[in-house]
Protein backbone atom coordinates (compact mmCIF):
# COMPACT_ATOMS: atom_id res chain seq x y z
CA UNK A 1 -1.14 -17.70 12.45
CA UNK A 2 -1.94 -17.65 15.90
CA UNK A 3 -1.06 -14.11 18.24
CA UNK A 4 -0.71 -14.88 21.79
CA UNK A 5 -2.50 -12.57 24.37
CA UNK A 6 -2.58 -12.27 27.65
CA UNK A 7 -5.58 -12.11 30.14
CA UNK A 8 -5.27 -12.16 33.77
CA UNK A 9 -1.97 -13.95 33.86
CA UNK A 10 -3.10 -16.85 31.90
CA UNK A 11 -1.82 -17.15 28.13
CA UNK A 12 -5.01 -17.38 25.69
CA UNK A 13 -4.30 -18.20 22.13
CA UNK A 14 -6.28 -16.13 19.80
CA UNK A 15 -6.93 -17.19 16.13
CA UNK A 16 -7.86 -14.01 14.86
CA UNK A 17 -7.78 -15.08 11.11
CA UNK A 18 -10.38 -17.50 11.87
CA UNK A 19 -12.36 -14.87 13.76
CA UNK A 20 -12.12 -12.62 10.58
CA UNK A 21 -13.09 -15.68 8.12
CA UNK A 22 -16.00 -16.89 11.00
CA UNK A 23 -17.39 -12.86 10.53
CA UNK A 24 -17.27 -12.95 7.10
CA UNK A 25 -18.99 -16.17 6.85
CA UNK A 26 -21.63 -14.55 9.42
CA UNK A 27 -22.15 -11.61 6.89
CA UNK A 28 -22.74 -13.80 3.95
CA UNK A 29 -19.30 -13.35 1.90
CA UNK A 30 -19.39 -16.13 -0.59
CA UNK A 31 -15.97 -14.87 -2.52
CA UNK A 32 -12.39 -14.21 -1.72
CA UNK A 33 -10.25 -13.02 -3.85
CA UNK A 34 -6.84 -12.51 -3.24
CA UNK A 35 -2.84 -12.50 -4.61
CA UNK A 36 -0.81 -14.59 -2.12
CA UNK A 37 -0.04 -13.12 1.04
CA UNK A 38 1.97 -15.37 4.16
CA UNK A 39 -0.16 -12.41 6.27
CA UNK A 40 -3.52 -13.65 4.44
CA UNK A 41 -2.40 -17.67 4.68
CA UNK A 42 -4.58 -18.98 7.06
CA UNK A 43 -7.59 -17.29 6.05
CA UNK A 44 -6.93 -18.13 2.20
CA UNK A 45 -6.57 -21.77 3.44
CA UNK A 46 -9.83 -21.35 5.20
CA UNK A 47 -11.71 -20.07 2.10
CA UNK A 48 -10.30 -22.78 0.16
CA UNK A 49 -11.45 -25.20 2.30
CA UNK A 50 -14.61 -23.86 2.96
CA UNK A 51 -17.30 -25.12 -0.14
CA UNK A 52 -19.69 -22.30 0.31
CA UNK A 53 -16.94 -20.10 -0.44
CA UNK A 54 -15.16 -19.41 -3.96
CA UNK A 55 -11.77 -18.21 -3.71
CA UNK A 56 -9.97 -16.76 -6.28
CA UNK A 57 -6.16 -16.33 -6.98
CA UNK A 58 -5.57 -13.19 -8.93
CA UNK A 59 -2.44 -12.16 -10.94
CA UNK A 60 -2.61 -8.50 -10.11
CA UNK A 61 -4.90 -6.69 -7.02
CA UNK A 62 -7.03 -4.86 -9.56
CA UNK A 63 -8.19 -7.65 -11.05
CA UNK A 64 -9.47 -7.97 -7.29
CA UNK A 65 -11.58 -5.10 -7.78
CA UNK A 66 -13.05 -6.09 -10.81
CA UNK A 67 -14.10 -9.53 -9.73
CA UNK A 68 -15.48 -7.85 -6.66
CA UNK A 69 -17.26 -6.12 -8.62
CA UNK A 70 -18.48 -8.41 -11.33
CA UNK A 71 -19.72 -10.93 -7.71
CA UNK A 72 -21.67 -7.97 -6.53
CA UNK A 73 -23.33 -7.77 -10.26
CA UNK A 74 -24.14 -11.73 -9.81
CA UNK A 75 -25.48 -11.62 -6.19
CA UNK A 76 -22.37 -12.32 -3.94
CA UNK A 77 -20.71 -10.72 -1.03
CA UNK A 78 -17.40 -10.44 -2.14
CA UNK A 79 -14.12 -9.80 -0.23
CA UNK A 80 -10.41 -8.77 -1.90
CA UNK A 81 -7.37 -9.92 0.27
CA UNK A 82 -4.38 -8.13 -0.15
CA UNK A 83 -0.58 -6.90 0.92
CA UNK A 84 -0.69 -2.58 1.65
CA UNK A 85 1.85 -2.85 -1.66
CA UNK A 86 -0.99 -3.67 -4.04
CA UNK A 87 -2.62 -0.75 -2.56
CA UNK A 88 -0.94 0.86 -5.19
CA UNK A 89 -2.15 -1.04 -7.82
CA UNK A 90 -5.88 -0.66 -7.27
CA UNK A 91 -5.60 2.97 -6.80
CA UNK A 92 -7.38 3.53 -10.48
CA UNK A 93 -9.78 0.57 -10.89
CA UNK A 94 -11.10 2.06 -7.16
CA UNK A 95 -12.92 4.51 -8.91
CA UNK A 96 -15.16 1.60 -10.89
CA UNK A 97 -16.41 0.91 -7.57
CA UNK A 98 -16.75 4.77 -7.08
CA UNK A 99 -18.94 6.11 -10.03
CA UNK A 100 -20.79 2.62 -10.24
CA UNK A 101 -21.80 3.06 -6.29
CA UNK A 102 -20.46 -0.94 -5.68
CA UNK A 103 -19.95 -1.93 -2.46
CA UNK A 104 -15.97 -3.03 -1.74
CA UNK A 105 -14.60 -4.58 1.60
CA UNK A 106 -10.66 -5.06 1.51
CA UNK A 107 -8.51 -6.73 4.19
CA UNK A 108 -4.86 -5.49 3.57
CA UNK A 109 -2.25 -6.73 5.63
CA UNK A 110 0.38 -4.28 6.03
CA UNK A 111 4.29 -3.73 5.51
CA UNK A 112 6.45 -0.84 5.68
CA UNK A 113 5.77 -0.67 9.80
CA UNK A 114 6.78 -2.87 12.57
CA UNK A 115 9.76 -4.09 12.26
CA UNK A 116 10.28 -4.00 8.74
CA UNK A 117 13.02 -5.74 6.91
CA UNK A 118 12.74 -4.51 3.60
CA UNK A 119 13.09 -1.24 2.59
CA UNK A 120 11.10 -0.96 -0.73
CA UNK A 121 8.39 -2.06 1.74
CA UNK A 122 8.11 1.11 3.65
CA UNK A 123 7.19 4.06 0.93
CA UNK A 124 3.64 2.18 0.37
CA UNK A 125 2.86 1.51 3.80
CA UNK A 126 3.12 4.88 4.97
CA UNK A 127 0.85 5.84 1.73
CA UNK A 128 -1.46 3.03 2.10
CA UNK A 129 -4.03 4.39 4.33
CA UNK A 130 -4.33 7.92 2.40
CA UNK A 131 -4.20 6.72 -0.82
CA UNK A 132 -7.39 4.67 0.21
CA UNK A 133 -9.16 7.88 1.77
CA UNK A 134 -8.18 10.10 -0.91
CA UNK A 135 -10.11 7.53 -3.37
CA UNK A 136 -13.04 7.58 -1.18
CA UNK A 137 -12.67 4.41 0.52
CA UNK A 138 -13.20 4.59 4.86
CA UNK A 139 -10.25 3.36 6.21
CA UNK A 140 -10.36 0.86 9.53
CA UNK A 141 -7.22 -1.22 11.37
CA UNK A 142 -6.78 -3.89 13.51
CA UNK A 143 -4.28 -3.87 15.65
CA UNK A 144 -5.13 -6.45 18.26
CA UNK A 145 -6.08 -9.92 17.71
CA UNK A 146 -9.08 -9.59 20.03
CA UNK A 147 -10.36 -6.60 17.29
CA UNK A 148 -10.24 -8.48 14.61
CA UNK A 149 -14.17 -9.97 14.35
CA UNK A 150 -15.11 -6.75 15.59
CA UNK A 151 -13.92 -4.74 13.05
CA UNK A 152 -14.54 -6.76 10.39
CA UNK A 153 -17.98 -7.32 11.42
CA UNK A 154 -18.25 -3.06 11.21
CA UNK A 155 -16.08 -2.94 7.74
CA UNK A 156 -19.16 -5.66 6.24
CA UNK A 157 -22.12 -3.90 7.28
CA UNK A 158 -20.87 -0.41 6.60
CA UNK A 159 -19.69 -2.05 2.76
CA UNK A 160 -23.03 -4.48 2.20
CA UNK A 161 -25.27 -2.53 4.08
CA UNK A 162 -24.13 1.25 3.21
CA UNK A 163 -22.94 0.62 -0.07
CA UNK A 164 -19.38 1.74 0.86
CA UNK A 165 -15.88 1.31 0.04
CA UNK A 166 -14.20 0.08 2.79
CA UNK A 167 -10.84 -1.00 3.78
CA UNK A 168 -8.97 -2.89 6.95
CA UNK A 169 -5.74 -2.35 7.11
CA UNK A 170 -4.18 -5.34 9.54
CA UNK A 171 -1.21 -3.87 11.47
CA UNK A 172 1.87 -5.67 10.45
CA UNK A 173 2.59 -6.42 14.63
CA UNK A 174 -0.58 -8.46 13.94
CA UNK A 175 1.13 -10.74 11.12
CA UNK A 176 5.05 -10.58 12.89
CA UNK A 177 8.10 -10.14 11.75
CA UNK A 178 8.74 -11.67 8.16
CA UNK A 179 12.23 -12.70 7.42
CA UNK A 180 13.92 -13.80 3.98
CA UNK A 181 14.25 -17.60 4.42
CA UNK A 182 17.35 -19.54 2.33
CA UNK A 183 16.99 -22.76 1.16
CA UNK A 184 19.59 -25.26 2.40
CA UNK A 185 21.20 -26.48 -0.80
């Protein structure tokens, strides 16, 4: 998806999902794992595209955190792509990366915020970023396509570098307003 932003009058198209897959390319991720997201499309297209780079479909976002983990064993940068409702669904398997000291980088586009349609949405996004920090995991957010390599870049040296958990949260403004769709019959 591509945000439009404005510099000096002039309109300047930013592709910040390719900006975040470019920067993790640049810190030697070689996996992406993810259950499917519209917010994460165009970087999951990327990866899949991409033959230096594995990507995995997963049935559940803990099995994210296991396959991280299980890369990191085998000598791969791995990231986990997912929606701020699977939050909830890692919140135990987090501690394998905890007491086993793995590095973890996360990219979790959020819901529950901007211009939310649905309601069941909105309990998890307003828990996403403290149920993260209360498991140990540093919290980051985008919420400007122009931050997007940036803080990436920071989230991948302070996870392979420091041996952190780490998590950026995308701000659902970044992704837009989602909408049910109908099929015509």
């Amino acid at each position: 998806m591509n945000v439009a932003a404005y510099e000096k009058g002039v309109e300047k198209v930013i592709d910040w999902p390719g900006d975040i897959f470019g920067t993790l390319k640049s810190a030697k991720v070689r996996q992406l794992c993810y259950v499917p997201d519209a917010g994460h499309s165009r970087l999951i297209t990327l990866a899949h595209a991409d033959p230096d780079m594995q990507a995995t479909v997963l049935t559940t976002e803990e099995e994210g955190i296991a396959l991280c983990a299980g890369a990191w064993l085998g000598g791969d940068r791995p990231v986990l792509a997912m929606q701020s409702s699977g939050v909830g669904n890692c919140i135990n398997m987090l501690s394998l990366m905890e007491m086993c000291r793995f590095p973890l980088l996360t990219l979790v586009t959020m819901r529950g915020e901007w211009a939310e349609f649905n309601p069941w949405q909105v309990p998890m996004g307003r828990a996403t970023a403290a149920s993260l920090e209360l498991m140990g995991v540093t919290v980051l957010r985008i919420e400007a396509p122009e931050e997007a390599a940036e803080v990436v870049s920071a989230a991948a040296a302070l996870a392979f570098d420091g041996d952190q958990r780490v998590a950026v949260l995308i701000s659902q403004r970044m992704i837009g307003r989602k909408k049910w769709v109908e099929e015509s019959k």
